[in-house]
C-alpha atoms as a PDB file:
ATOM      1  CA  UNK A   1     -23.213  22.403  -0.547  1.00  0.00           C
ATOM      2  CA  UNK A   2     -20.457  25.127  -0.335  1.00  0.00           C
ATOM      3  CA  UNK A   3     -18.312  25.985  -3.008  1.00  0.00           C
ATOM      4  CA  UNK A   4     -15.086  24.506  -3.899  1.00  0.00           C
ATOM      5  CA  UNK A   5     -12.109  25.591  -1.711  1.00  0.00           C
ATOM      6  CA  UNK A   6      -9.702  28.251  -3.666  1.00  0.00           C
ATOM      7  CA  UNK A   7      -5.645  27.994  -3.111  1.00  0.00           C
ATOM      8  CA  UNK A   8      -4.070  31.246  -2.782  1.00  0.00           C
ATOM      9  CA  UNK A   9      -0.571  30.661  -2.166  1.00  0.00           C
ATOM     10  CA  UNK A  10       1.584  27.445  -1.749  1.00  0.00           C
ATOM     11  CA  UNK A  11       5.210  27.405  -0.122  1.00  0.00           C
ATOM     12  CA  UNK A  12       7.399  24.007  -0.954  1.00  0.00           C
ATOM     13  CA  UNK A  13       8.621  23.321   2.442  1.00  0.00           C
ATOM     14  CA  UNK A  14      10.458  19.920   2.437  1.00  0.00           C
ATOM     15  CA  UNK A  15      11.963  17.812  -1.112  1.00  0.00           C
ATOM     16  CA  UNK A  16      12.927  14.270  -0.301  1.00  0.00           C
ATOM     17  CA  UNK A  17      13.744  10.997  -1.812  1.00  0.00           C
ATOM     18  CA  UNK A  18      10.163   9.592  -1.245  1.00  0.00           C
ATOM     19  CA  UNK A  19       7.785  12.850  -0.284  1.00  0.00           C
ATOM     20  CA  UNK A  20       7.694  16.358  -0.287  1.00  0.00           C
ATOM     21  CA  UNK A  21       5.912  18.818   2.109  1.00  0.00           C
ATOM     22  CA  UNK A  22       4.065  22.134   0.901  1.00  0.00           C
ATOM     23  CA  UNK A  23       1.957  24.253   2.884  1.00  0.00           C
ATOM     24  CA  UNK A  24      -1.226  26.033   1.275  1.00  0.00           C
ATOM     25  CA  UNK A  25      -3.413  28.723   2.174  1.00  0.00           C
ATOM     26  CA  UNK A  26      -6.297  28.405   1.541  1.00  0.00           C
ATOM     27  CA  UNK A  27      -9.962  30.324   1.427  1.00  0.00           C
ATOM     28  CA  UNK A  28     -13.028  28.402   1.637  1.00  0.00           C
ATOM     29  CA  UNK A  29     -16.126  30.969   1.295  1.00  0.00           C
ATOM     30  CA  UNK A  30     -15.261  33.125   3.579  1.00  0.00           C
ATOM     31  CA  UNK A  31     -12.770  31.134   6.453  1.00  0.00           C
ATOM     32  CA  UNK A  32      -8.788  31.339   5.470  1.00  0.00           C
ATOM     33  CA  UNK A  33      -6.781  28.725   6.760  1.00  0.00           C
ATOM     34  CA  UNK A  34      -3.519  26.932   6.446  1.00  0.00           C
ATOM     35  CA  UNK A  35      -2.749  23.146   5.669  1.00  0.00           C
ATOM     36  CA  UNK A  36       0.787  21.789   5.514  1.00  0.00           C
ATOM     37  CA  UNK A  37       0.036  18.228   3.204  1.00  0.00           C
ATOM     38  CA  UNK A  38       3.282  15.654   2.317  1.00  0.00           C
ATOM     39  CA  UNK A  39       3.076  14.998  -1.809  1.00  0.00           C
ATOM     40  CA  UNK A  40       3.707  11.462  -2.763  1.00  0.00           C
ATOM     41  CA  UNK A  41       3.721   9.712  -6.120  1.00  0.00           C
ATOM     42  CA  UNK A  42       1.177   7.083  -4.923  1.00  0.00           C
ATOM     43  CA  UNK A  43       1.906   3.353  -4.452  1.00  0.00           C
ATOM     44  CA  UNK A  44       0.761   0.170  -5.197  1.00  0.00           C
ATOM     45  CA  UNK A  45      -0.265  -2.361  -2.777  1.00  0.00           C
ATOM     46  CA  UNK A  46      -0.418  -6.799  -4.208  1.00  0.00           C
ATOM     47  CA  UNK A  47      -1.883  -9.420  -2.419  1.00  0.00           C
ATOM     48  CA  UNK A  48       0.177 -12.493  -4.024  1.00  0.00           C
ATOM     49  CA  UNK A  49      -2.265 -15.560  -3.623  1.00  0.00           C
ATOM     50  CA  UNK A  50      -0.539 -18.842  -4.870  1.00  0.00           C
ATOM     51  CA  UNK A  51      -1.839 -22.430  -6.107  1.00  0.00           C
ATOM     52  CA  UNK A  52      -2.403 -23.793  -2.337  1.00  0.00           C
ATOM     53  CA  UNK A  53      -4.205 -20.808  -1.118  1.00  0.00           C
ATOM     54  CA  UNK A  54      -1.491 -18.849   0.882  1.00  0.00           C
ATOM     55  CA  UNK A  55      -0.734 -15.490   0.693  1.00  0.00           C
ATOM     56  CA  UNK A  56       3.165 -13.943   0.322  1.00  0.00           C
ATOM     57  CA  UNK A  57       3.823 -11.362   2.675  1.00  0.00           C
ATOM     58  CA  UNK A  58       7.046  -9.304   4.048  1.00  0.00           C
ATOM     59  CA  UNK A  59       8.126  -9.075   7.967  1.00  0.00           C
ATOM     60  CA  UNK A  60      10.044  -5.999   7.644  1.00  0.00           C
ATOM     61  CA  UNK A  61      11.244  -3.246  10.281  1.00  0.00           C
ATOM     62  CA  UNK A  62       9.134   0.201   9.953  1.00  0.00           C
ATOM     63  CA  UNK A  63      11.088   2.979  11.587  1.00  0.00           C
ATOM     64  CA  UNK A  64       8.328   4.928  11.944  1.00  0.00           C
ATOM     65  CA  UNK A  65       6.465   2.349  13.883  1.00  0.00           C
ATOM     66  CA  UNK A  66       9.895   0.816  15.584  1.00  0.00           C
ATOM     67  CA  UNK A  67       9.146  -2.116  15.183  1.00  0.00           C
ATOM     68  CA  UNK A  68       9.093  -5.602  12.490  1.00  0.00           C
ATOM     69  CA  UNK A  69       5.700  -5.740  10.330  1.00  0.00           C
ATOM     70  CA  UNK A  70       4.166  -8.096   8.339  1.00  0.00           C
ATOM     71  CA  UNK A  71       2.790  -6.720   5.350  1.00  0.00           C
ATOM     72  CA  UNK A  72       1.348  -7.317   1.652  1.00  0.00           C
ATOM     73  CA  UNK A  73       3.796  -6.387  -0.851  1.00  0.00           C
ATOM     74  CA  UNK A  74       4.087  -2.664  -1.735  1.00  0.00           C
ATOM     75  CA  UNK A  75       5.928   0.360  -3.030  1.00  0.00           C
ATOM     76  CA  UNK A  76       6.183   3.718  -4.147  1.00  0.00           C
ATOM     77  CA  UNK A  77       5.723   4.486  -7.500  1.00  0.00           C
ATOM     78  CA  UNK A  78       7.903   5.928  -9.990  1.00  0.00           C
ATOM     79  CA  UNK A  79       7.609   9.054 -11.772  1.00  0.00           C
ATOM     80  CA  UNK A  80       4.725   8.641 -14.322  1.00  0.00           C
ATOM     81  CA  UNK A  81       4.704   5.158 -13.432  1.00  0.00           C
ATOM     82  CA  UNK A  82       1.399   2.894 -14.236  1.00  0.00           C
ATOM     83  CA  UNK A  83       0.346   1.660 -10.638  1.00  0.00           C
ATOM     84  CA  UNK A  84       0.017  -2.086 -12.623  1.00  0.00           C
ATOM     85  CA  UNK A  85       2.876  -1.918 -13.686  1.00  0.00           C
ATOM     86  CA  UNK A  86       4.321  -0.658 -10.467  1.00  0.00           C
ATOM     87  CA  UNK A  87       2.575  -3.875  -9.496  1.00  0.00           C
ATOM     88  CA  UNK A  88       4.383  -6.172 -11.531  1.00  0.00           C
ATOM     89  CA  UNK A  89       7.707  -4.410 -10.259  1.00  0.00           C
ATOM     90  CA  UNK A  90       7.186  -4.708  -6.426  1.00  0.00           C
ATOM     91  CA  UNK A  91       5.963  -8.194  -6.858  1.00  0.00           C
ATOM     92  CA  UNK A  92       9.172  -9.962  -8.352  1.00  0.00           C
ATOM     93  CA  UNK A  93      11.436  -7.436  -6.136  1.00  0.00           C
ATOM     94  CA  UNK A  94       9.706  -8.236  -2.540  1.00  0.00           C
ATOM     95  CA  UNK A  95       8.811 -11.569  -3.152  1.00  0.00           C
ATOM     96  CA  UNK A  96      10.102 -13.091  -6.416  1.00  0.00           C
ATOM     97  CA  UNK A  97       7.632 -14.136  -8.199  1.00  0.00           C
ATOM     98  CA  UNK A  98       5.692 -12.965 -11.491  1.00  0.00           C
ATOM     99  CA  UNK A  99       1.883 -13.378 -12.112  1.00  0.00           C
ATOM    100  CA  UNK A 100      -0.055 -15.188 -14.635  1.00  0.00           C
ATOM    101  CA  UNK A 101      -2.566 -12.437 -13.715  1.00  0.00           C
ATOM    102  CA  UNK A 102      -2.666  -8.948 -12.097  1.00  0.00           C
ATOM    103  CA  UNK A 103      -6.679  -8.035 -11.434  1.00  0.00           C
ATOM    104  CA  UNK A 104      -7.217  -4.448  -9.755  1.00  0.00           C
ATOM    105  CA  UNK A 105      -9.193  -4.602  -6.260  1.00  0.00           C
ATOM    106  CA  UNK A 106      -9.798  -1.190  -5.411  1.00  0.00           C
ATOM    107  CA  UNK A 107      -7.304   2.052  -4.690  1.00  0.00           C
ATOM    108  CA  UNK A 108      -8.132   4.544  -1.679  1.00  0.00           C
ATOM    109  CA  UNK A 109      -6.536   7.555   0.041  1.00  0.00           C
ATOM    110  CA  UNK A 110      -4.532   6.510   2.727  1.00  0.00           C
ATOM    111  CA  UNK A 111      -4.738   9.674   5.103  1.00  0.00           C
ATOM    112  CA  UNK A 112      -5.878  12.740   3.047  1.00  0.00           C
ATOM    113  CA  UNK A 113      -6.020  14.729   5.598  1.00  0.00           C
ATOM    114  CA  UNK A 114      -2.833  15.263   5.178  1.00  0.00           C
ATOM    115  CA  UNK A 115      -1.170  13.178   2.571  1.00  0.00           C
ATOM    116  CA  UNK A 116      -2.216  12.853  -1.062  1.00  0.00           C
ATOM    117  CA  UNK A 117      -0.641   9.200  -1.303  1.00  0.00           C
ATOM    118  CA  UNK A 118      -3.096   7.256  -3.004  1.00  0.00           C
ATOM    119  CA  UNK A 119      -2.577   3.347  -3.025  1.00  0.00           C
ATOM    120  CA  UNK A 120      -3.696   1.105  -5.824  1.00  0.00           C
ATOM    121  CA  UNK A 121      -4.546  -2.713  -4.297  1.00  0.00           C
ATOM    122  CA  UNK A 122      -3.722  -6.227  -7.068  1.00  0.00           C
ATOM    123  CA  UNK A 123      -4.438  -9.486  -6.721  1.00  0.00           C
ATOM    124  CA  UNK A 124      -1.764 -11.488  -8.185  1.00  0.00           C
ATOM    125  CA  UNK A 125      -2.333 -15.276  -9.353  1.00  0.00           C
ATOM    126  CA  UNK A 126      -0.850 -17.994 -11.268  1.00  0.00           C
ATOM    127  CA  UNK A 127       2.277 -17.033  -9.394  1.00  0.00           C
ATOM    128  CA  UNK A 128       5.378 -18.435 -10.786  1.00  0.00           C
ATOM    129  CA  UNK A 129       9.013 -18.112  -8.852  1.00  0.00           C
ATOM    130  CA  UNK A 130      11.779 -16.310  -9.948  1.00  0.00           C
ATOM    131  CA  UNK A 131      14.238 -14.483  -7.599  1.00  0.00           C
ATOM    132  CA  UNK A 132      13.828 -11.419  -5.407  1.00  0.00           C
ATOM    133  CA  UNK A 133      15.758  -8.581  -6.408  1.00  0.00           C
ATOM    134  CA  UNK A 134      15.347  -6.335  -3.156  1.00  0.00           C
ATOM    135  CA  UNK A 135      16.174  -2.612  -3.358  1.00  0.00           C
ATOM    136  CA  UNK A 136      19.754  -2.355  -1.197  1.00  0.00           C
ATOM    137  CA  UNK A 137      17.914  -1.099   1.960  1.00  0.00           C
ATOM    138  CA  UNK A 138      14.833  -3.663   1.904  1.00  0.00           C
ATOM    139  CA  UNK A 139      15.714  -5.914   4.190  1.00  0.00           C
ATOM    140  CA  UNK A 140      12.692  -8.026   4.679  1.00  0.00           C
ATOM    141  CA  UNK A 141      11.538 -11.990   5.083  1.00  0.00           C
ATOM    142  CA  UNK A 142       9.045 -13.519   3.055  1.00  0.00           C
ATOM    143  CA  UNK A 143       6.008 -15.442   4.979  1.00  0.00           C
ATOM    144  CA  UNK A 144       3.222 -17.390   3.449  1.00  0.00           C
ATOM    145  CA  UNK A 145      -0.079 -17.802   5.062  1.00  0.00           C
ATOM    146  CA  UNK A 146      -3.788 -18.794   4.188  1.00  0.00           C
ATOM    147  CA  UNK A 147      -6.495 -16.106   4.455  1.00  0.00           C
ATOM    148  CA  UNK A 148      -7.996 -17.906   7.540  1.00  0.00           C
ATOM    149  CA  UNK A 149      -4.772 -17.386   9.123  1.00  0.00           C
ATOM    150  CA  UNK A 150      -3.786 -14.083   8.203  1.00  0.00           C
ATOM    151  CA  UNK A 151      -7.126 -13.132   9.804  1.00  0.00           C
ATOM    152  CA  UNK A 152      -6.333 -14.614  12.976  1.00  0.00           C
ATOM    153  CA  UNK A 153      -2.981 -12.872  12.845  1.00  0.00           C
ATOM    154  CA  UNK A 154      -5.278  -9.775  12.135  1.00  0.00           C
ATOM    155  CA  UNK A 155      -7.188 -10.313  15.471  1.00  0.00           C
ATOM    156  CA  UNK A 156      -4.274 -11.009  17.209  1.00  0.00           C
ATOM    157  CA  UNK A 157      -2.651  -7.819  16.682  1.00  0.00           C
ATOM    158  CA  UNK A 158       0.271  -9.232  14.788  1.00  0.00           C
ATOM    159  CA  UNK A 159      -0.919  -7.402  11.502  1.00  0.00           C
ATOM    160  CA  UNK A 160      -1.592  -4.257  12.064  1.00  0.00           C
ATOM    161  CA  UNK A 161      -0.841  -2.883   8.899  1.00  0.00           C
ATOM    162  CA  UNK A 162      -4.041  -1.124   7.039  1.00  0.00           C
ATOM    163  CA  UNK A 163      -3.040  -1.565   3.664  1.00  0.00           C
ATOM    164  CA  UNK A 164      -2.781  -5.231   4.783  1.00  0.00           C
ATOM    165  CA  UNK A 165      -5.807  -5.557   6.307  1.00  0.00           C
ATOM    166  CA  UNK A 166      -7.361  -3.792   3.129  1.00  0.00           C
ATOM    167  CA  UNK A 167      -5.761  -6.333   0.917  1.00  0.00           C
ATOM    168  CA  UNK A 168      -6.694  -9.335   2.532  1.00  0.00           C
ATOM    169  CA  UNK A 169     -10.486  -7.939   2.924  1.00  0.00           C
ATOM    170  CA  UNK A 170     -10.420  -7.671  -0.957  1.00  0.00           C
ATOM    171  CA  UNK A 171      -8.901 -10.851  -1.464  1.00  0.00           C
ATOM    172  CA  UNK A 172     -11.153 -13.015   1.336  1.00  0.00           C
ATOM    173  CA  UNK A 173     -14.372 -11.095  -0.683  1.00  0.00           C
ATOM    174  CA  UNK A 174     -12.945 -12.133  -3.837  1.00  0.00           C
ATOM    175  CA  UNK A 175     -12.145 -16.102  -2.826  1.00  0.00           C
ATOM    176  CA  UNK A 176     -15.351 -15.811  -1.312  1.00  0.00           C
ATOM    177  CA  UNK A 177     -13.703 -16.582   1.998  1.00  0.00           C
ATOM    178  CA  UNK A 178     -15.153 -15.341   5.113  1.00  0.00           C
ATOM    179  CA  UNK A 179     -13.611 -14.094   7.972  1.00  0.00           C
ATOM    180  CA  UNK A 180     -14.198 -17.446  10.134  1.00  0.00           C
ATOM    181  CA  UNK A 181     -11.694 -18.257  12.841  1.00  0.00           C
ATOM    182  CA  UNK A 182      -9.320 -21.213  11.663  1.00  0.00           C
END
């Protein structure tokens, strides 16, 4: 095994709302090289499973992707923010609803080879309703559907969201669902 990469220099290149963009050099033994990586605070990712077995999700439109997606609640965390309680926080904004009980799945990179974003995945149950209180430029629709379904909408290429595909992997495992065709 080689040694552990060494930084020499970083430049900040970008600050913004959400991310910011540095660019390292870096020597590894004896190759130098350059990487440009976006810095973000890390999200967290819930899978809201109710009573009757359906899952919440969002249809929202993703700029990036130009087009509507349905999704597992998510967001960005804030500054020192506990990704459970960011959790708890995205949960009764996107969807309006608390939980009886937040369990952590898993958390994974979600492209570190260029992005140190880190998600953190919940199951949410014993959901109870409240009201959403969206952020002024969410603008999203809130679906329910059963895991057999979602999976279908998986294979159909209607979800093509990872972190939702993640989620709903976790949560299937966890229900001890499998991944049948309805």
């Amino acid at each position: 095994m080689k040694s552990e990469p060494q930084t020499l220099s970083t430049e900040s290149i970008y600050k913004g709302k959400i991310f910011d963009v540095i660019e390292s050099e870096i020597r590894h033994d004896d190759i130098r090289y350059k990487r440009e990586i976006v810095v973000h605070k890390g999200s967290c990712v819930i899978v809201p499973v109710f009573d009757d077995g359906t899952v919440a999700m969002v249809r929202q439109y993703r700029y990036a992707a130009e087009k509507f997606l349905l999704e597992i609640p998510a967001g960005t965390l804030n500054r020192d923010e506990d990704p459970e309680s960011g959790a708890v926080r995205e949960l009764e904004e996107e969807i309006g609803v608390t939980a009886g009980k937040i369990e952590k799945l898993t958390e994974f990179y979600v492209s570190p080879g260029f992005l140190t974003e880190k998600m953190f995945l919940y199951l949410a149950t014993g959901l109870t309703e409240t009201a959403q209180r969206l952020e002024q430029d969410e603008i999203l629709t809130v679906e329910r559907h059963t895991i057999a379904k979602a999976f279908d909408l998986i294979r159909s290429g209607e979800i093509e969201d990872a972190k939702t595909i993640i989620g709903l992997i976790f949560a299937a495992a966890r229900f001890g669902h499998f991944y049948k065709e309805s």
